[in-house]
C-alpha atoms as a PDB file:
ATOM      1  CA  UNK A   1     -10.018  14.506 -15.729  1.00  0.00           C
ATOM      2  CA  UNK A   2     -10.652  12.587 -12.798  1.00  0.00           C
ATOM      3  CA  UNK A   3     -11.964   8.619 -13.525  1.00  0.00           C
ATOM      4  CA  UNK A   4     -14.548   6.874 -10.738  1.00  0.00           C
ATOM      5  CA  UNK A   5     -14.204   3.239 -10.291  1.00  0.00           C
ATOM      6  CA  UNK A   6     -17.377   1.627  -8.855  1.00  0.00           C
ATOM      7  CA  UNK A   7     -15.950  -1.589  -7.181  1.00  0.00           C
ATOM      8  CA  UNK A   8     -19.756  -3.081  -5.575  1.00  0.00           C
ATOM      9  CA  UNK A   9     -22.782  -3.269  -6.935  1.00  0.00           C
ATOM     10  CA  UNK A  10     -26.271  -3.016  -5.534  1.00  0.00           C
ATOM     11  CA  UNK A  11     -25.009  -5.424  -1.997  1.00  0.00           C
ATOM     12  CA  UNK A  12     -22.715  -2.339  -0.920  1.00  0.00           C
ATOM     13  CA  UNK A  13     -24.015   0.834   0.588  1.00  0.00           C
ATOM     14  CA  UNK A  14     -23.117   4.039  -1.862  1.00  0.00           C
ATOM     15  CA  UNK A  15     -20.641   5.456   0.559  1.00  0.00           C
ATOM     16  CA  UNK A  16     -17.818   7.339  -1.387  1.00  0.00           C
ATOM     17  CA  UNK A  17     -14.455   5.986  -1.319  1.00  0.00           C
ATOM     18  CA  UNK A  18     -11.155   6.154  -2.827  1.00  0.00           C
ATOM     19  CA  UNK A  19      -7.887   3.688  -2.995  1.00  0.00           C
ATOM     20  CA  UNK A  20      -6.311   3.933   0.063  1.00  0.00           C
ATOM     21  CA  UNK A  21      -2.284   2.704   0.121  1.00  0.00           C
ATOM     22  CA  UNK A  22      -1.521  -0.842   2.017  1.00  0.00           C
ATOM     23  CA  UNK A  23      -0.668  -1.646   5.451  1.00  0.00           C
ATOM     24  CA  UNK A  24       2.829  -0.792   6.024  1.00  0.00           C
ATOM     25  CA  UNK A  25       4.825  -3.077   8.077  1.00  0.00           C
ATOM     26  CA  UNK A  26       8.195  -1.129   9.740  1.00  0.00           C
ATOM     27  CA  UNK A  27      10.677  -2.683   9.262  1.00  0.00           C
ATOM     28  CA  UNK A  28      11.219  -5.283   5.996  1.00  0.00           C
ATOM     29  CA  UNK A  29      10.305  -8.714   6.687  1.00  0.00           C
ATOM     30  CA  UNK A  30      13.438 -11.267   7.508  1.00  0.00           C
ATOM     31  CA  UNK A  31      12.525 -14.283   5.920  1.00  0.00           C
ATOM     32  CA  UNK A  32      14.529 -15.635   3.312  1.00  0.00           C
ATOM     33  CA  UNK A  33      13.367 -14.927   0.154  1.00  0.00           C
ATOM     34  CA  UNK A  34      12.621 -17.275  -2.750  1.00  0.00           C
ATOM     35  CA  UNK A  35      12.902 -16.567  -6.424  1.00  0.00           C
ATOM     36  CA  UNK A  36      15.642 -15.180  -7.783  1.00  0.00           C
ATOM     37  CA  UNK A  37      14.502 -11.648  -9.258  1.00  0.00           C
ATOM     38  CA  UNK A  38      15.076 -11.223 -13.397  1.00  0.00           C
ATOM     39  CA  UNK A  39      18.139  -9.261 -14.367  1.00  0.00           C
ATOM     40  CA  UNK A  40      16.399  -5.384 -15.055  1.00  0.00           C
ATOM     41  CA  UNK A  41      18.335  -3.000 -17.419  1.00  0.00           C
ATOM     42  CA  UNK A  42      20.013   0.532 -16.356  1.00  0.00           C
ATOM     43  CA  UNK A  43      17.688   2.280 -18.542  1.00  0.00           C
ATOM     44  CA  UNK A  44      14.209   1.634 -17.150  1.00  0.00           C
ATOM     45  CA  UNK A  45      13.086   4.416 -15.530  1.00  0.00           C
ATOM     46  CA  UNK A  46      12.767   4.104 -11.187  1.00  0.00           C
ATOM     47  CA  UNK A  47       8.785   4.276 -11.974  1.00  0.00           C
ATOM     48  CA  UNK A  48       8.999   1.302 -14.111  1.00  0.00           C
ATOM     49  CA  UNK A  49       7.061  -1.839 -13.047  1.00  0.00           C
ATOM     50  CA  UNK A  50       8.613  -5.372 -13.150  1.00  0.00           C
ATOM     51  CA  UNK A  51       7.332  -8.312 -12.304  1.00  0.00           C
ATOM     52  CA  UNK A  52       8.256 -11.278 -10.515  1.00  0.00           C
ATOM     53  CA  UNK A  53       8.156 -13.094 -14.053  1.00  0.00           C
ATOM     54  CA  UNK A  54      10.328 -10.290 -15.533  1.00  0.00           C
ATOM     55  CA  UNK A  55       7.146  -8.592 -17.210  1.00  0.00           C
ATOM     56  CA  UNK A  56       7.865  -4.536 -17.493  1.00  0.00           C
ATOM     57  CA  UNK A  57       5.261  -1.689 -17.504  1.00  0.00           C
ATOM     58  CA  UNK A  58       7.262   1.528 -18.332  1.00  0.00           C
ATOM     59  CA  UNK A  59       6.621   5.276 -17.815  1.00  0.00           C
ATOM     60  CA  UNK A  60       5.029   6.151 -21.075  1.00  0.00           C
ATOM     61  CA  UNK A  61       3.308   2.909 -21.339  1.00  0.00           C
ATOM     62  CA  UNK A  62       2.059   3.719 -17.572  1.00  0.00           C
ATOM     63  CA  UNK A  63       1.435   7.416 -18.303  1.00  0.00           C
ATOM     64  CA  UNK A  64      -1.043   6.445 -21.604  1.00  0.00           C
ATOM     65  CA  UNK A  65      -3.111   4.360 -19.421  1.00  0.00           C
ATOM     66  CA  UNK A  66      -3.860   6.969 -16.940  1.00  0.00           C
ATOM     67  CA  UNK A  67      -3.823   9.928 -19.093  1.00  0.00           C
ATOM     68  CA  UNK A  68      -3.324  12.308 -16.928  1.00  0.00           C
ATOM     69  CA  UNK A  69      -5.692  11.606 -14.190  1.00  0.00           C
ATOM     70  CA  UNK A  70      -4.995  12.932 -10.440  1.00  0.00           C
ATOM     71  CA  UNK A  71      -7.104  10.090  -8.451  1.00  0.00           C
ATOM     72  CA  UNK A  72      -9.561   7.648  -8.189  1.00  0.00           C
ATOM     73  CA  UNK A  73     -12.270   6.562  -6.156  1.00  0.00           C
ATOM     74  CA  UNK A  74     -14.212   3.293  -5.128  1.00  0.00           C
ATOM     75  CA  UNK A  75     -17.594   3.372  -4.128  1.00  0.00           C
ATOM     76  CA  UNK A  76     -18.563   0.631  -1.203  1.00  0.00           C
ATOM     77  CA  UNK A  77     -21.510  -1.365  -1.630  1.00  0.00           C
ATOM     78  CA  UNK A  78      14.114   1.698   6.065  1.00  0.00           C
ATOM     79  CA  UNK A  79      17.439   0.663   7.752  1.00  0.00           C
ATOM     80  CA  UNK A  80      14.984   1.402  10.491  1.00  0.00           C
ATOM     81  CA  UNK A  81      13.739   0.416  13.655  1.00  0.00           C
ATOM     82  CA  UNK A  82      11.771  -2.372  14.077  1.00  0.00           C
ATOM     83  CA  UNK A  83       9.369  -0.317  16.666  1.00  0.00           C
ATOM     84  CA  UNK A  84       8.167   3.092  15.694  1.00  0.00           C
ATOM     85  CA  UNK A  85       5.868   3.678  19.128  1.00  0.00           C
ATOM     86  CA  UNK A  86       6.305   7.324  19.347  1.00  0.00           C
ATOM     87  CA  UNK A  87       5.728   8.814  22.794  1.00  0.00           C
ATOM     88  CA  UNK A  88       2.774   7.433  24.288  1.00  0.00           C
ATOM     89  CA  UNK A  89       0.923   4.386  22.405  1.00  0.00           C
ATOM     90  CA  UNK A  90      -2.350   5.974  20.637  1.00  0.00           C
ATOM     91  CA  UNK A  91      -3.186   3.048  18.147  1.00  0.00           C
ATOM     92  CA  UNK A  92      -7.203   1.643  18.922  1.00  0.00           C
ATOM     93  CA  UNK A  93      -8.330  -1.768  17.601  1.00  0.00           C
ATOM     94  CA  UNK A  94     -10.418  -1.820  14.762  1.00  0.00           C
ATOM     95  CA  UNK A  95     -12.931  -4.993  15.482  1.00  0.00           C
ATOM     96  CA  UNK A  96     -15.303  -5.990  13.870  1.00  0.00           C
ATOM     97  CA  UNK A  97     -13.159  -5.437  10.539  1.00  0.00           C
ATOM     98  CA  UNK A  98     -16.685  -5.951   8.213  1.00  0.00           C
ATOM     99  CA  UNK A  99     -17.121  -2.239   7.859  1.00  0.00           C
ATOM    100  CA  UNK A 100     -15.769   0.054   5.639  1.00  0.00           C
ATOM    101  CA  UNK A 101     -12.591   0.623   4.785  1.00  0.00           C
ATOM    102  CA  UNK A 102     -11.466  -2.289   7.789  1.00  0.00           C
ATOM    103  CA  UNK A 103     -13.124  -5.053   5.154  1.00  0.00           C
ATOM    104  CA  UNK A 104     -10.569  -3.414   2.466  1.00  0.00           C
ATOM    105  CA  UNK A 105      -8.075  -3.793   4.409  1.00  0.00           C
ATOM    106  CA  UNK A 106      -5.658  -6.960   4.379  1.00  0.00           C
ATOM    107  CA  UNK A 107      -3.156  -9.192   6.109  1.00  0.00           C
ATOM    108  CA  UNK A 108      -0.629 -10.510   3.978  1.00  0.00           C
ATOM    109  CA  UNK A 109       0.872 -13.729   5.289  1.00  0.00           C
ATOM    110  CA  UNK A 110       3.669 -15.712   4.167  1.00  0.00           C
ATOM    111  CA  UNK A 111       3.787 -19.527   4.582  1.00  0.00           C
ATOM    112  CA  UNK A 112       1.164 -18.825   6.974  1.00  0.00           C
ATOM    113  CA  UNK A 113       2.814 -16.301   9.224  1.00  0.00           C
ATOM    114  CA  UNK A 114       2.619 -12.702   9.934  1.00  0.00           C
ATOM    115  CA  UNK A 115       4.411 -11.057   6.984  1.00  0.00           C
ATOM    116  CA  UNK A 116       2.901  -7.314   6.001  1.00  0.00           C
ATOM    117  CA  UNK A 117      -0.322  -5.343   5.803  1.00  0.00           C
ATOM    118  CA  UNK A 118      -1.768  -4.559   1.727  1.00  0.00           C
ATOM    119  CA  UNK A 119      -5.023  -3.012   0.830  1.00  0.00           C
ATOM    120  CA  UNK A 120      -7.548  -3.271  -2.004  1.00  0.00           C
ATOM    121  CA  UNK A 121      -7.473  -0.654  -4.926  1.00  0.00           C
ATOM    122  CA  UNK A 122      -9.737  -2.525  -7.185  1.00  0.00           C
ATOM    123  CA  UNK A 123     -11.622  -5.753  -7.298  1.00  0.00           C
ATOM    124  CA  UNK A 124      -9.068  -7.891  -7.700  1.00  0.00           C
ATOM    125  CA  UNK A 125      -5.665  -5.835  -6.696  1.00  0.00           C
ATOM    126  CA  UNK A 126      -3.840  -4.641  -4.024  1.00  0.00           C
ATOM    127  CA  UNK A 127      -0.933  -2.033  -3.065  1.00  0.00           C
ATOM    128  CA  UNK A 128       1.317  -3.184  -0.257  1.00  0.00           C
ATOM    129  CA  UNK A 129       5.631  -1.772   0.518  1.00  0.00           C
ATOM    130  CA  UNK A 130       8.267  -3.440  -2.250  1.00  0.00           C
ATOM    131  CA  UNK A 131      10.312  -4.484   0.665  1.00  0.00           C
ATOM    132  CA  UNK A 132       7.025  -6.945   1.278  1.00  0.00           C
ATOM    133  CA  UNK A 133       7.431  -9.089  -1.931  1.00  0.00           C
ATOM    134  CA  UNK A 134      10.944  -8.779  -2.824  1.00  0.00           C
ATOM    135  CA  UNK A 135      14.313  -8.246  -1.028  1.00  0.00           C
ATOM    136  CA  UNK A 136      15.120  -5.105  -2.725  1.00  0.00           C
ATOM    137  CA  UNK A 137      18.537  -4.719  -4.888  1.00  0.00           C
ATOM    138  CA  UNK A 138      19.775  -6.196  -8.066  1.00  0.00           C
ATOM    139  CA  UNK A 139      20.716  -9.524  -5.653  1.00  0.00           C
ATOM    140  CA  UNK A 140      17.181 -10.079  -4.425  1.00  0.00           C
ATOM    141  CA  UNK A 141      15.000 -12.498  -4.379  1.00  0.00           C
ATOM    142  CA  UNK A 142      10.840 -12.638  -4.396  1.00  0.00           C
ATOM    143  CA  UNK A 143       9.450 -14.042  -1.704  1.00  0.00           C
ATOM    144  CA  UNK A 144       6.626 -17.091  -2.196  1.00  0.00           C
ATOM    145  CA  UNK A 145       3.831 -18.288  -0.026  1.00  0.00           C
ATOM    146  CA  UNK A 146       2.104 -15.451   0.022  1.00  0.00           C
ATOM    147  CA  UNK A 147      -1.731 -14.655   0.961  1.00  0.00           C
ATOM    148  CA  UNK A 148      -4.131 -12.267   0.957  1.00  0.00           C
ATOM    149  CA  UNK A 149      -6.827 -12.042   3.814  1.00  0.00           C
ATOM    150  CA  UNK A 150      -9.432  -8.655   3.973  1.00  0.00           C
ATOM    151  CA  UNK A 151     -10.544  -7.790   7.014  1.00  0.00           C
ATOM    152  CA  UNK A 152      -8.765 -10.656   8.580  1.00  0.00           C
ATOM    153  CA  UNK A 153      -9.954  -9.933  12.454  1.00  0.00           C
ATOM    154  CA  UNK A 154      -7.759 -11.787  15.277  1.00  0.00           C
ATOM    155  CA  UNK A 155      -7.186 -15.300  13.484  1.00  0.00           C
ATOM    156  CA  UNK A 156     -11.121 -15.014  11.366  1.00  0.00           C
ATOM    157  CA  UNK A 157     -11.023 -14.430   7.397  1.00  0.00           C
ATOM    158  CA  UNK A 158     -14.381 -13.201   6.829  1.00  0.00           C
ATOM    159  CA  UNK A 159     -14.040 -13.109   3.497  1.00  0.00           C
ATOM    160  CA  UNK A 160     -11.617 -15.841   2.665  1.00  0.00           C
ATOM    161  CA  UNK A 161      -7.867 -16.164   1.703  1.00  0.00           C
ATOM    162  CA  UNK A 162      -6.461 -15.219  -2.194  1.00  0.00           C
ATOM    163  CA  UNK A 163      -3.243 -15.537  -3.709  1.00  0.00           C
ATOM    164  CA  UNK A 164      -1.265 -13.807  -5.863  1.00  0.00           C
ATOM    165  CA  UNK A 165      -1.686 -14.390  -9.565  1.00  0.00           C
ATOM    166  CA  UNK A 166       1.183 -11.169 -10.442  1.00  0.00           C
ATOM    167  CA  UNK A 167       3.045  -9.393  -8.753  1.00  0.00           C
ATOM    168  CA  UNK A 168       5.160  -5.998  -9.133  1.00  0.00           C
ATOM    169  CA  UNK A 169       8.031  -3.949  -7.768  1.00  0.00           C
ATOM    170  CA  UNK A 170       8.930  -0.490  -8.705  1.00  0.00           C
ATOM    171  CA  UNK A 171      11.983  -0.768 -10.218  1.00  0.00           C
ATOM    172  CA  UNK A 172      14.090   1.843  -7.962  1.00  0.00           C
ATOM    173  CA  UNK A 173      13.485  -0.500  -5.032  1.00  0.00           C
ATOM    174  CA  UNK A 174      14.150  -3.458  -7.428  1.00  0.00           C
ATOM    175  CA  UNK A 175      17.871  -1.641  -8.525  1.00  0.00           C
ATOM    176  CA  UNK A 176      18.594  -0.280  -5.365  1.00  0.00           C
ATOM    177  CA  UNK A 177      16.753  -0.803  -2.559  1.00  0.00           C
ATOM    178  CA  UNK A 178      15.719   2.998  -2.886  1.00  0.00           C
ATOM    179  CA  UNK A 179      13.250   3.610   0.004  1.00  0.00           C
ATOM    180  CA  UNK A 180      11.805   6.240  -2.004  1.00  0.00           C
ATOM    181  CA  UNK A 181      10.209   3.474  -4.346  1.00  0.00           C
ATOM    182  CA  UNK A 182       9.406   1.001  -1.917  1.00  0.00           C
ATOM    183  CA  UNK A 183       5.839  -0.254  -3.579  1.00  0.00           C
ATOM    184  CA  UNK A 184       4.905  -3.079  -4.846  1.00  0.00           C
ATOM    185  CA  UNK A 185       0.936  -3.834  -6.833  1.00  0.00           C
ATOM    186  CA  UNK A 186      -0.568  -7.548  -6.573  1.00  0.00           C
ATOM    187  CA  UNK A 187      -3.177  -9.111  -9.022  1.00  0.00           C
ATOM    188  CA  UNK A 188      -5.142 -11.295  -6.971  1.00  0.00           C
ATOM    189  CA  UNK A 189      -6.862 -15.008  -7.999  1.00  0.00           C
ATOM    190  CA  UNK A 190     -10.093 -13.794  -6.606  1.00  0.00           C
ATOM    191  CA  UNK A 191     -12.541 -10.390  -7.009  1.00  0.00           C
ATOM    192  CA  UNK A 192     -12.591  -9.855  -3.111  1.00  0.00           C
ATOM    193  CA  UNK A 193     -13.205  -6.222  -3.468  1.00  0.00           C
ATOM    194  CA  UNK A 194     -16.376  -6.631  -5.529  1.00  0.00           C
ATOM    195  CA  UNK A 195     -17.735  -7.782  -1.587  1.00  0.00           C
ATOM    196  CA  UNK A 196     -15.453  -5.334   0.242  1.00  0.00           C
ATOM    197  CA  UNK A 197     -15.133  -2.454  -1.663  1.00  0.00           C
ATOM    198  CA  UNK A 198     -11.585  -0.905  -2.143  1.00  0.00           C
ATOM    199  CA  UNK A 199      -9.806   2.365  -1.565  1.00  0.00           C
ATOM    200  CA  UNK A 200      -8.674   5.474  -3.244  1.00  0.00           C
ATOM    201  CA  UNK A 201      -5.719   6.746  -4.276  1.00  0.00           C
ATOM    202  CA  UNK A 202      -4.400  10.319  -5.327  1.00  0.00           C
ATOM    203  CA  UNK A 203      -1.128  12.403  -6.209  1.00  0.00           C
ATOM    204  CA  UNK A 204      -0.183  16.071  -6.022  1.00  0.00           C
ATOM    205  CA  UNK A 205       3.241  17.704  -6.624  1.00  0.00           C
ATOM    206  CA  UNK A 206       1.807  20.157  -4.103  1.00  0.00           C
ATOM    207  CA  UNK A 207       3.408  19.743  -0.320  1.00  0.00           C
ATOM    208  CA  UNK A 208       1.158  17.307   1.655  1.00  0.00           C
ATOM    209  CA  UNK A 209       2.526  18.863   5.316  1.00  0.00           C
ATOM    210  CA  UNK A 210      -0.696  19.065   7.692  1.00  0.00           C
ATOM    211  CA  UNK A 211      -2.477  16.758   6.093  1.00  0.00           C
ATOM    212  CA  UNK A 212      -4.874  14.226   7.997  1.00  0.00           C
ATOM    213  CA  UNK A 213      -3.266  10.890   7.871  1.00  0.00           C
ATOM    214  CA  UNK A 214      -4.964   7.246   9.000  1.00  0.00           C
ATOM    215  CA  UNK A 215      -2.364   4.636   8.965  1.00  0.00           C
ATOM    216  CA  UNK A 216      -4.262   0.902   9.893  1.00  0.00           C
ATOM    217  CA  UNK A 217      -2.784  -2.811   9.287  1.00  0.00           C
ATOM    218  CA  UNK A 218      -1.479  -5.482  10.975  1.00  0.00           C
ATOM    219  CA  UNK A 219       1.434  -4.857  13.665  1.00  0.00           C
ATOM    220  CA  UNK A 220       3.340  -7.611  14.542  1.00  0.00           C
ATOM    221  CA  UNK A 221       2.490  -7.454  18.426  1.00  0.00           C
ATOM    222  CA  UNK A 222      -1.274  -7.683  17.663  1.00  0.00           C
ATOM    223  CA  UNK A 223      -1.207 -11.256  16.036  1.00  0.00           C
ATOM    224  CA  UNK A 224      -3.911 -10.784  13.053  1.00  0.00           C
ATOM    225  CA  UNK A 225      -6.107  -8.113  14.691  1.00  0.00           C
ATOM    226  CA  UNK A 226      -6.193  -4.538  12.582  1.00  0.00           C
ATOM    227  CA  UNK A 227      -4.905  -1.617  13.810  1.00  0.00           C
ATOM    228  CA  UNK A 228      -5.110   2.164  13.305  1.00  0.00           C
ATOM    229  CA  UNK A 229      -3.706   5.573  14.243  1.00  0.00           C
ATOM    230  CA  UNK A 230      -3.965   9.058  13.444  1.00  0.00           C
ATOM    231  CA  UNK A 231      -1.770  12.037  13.039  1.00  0.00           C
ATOM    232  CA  UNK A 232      -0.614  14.224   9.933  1.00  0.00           C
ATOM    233  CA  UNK A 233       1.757  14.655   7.440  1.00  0.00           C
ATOM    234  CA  UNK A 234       4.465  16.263   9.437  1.00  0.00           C
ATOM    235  CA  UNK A 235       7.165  16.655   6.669  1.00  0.00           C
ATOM    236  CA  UNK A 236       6.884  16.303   2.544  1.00  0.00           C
ATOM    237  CA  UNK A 237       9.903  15.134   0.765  1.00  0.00           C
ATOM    238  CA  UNK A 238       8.869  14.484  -3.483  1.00  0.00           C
ATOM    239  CA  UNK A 239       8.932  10.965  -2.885  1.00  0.00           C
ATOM    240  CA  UNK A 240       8.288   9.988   0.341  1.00  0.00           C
ATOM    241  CA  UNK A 241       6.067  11.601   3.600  1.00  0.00           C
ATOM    242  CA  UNK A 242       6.584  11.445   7.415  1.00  0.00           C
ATOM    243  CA  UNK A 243       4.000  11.309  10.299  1.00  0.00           C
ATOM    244  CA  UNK A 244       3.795  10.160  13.682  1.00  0.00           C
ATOM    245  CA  UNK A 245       1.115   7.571  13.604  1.00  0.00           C
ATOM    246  CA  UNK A 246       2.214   5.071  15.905  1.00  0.00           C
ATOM    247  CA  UNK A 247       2.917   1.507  14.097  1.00  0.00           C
ATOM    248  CA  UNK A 248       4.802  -1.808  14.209  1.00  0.00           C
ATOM    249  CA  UNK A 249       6.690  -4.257  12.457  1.00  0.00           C
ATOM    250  CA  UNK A 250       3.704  -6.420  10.610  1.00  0.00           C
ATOM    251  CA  UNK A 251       2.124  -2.613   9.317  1.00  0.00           C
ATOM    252  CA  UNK A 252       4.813  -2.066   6.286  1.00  0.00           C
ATOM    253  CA  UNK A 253       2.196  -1.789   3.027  1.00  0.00           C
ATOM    254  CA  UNK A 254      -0.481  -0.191   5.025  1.00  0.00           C
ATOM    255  CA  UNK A 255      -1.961   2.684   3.673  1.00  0.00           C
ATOM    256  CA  UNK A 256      -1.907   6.011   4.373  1.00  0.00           C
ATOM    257  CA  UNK A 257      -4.937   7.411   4.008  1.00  0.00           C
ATOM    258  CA  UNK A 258      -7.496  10.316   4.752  1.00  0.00           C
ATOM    259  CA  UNK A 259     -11.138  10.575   4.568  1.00  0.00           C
ATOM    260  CA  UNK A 260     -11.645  13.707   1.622  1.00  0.00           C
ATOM    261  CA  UNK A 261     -14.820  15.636   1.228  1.00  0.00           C
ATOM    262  CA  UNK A 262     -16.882  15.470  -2.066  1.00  0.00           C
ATOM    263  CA  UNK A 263     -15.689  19.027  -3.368  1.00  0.00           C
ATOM    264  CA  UNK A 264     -11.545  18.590  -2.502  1.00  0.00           C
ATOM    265  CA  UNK A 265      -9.916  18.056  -5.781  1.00  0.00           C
ATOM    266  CA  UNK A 266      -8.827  14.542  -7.203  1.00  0.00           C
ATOM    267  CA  UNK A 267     -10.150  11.811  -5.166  1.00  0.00           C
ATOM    268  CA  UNK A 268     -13.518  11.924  -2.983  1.00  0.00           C
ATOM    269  CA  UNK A 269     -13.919   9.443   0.611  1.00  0.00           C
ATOM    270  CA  UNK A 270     -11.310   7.161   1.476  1.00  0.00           C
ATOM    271  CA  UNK A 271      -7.981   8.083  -0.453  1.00  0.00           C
ATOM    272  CA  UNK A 272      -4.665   6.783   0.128  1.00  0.00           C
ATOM    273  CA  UNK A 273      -1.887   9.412  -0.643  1.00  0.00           C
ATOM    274  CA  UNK A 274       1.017   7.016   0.598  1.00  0.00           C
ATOM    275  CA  UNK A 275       2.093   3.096   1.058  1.00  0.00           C
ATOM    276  CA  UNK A 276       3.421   2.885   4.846  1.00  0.00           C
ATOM    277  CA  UNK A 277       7.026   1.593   4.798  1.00  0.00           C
ATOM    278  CA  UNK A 278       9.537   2.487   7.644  1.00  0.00           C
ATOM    279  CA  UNK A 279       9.284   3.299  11.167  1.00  0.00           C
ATOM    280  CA  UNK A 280      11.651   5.362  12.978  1.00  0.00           C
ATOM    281  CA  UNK A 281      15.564   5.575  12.587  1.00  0.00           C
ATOM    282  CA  UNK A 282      18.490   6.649  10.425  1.00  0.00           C
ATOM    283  CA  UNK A 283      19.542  10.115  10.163  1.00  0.00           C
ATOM    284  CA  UNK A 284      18.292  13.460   9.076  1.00  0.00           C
ATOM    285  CA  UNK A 285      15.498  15.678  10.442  1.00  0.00           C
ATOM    286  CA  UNK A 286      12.986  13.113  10.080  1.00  0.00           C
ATOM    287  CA  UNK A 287      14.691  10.284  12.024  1.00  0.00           C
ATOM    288  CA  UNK A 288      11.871  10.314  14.580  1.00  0.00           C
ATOM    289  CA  UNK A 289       9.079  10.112  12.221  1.00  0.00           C
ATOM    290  CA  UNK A 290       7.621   7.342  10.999  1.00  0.00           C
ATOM    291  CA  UNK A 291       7.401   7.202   6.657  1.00  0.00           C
ATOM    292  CA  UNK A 292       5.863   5.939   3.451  1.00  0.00           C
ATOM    293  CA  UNK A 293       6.434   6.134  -0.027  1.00  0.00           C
ATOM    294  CA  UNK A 294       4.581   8.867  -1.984  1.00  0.00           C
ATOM    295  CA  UNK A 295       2.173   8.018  -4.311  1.00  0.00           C
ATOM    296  CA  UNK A 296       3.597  10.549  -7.059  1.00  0.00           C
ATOM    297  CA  UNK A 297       2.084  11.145 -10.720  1.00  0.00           C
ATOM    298  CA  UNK A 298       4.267   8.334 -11.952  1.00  0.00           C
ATOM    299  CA  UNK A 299       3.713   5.861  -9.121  1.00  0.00           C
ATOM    300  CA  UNK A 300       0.143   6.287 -10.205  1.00  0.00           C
ATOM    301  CA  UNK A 301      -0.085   5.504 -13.708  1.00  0.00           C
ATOM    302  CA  UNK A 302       2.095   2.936 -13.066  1.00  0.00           C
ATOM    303  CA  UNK A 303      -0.474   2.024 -10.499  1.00  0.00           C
ATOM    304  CA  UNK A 304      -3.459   2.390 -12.502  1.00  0.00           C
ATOM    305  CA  UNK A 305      -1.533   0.680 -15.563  1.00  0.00           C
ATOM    306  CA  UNK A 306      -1.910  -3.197 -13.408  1.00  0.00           C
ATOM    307  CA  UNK A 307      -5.442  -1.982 -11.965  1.00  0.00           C
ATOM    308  CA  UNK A 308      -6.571  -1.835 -15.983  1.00  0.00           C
ATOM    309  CA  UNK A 309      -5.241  -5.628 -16.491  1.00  0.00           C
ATOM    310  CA  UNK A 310      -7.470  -7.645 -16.667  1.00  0.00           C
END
């Protein structure tokens, strides 16, 4: 059964959309961290959520809230390098950012500064990498000062700055640094996306390789301006995807997204099937793709799980 979320009301135009995953920067950020992370136990599952307050959300609890469900849709009204340019440079500026999905769209600062891309999936929540709020590992440490600007456009907030009122990290980049869990979900202090509208999300176990993808955020050579470029899924591992959309250090959290006609299955406009993480680098036969962390059938309940708190 597929659910619809209607994030505006009458103020938004009825243009179909669906949760799209948050700006990936790509590399993680290098500021020292904060908060000591809570000691989590060997047996929660990778998929688990925990917050920064030690607060868990497990698989089954996860799996209940979503009940199966494939995708969702709004309605608007790596050790790696820290440059993942591929060939020749094909990202275009998206200005002005009040549109649809640019307004969705955030820059996440910390202390003020530069720090990662994250995107709306409901009025008050966002998806952004793991590496963006926490250090990764069992020795890590949340980061603090965070903030949350949609459609921030080349130093403007159109539609104001929010902060964090919970945060989570799967719990396989919280154990391990696992790049194949590298997500993190945000309950914001304000209900931006009742204004902005929000994106999709969907899963498949089904190989993703061709697919149309969008990557757009916030790379750290284009100081607060929104980016975007366009390629497709070029290799599917069952927890991660690779691509060749050209990003930057600043885009980790972005979403990956694709615009999805009203009779494909599971989600219906704007849908994000990935969270933007790592550029280039390592070994392997994708070392010269960019990648992001698969939204999988367990990512999204545990997703969907923080969406439903109110």
């Amino acid at each position: 059964m597929i659910k619809f979320v209607h994030p505006l009301r009458a103020t938004i135009p009825a243009l179909a959309a669906v949760m799209v995953m948050a700006l990936g920067a790509t590399a993680a950020p290098t500021a020292v961290a904060s908060q000591r992370a809570p000691t989590r136990t060997a047996q929660l599952g990778p998929d688990a959520l925990v917050s920064s307050t030690g607060r868990v959300i497990t698989s089954p609890k996860a799996a209940a809230e979503a009940a199966g469900d494939h995708g969702r849709s709004g309605f608007t009204g790596r050790a790696t390098s820290p440059e993942s340019i591929i060939g020749t440079d094909t990202r275009v500026r998206i200005t002005p950012t009040t549109s649809y999905p640019a307004r969705a769209t955030g820059l996440i600062n910390r202390d003020g500064r530069l720090h990662c891309t994250g995107w709306l999936v409901s009025r008050d929540t966002i998806l952004t990498a793991g590496h963006c709020v926490h250090t990764g590992g069992v020795g890590g440490s949340w980061y603090s000062g965070l903030t949350f600007l949609a459609g921030s456009d080349g130093g403007t907030a159109p539609y104001g700055t929010c902060w964090p009122r919970g945060t989570w990290a799967l719990n396989g980049w919280l154990n391990s640094s696992d790049p194949a869990y590298d997500a993190a979900i945000i309950k914001l202090n304000c209900t931006v996306g009742n204004t902005v509208g929000w994106y999709g999300m969907w899963w498949q176990t089904a190989s993703l390789d061709g697919n149309f993808t969008v990557v757009q955020g916030y790379p750290g050579d284009k100081p607060s301006e929104q980016w975007q470029a366009v390629d497709s899924v070029r290799a599917s591992e069952v927890e991660r995807i690779y691509y060749q959309n050209d990003t930057l250090g600043g885009e980790s959290g972005s979403p990956v997204w694709q615009s999805r006609a009203w009779w494909q299955p599971y989600c219906t406009g704007v849908c994000a099937m990935a969270i933007h993480a790592y550029g280039v680098g390592g070994s392997g036969p994708n070392a010269t793709n960019n990648g992001g962390t698969r939204i999988t059938q367990a990512k999204y309940n545990s997703f969907v799980s923080i969406i439903n708190t109110p």
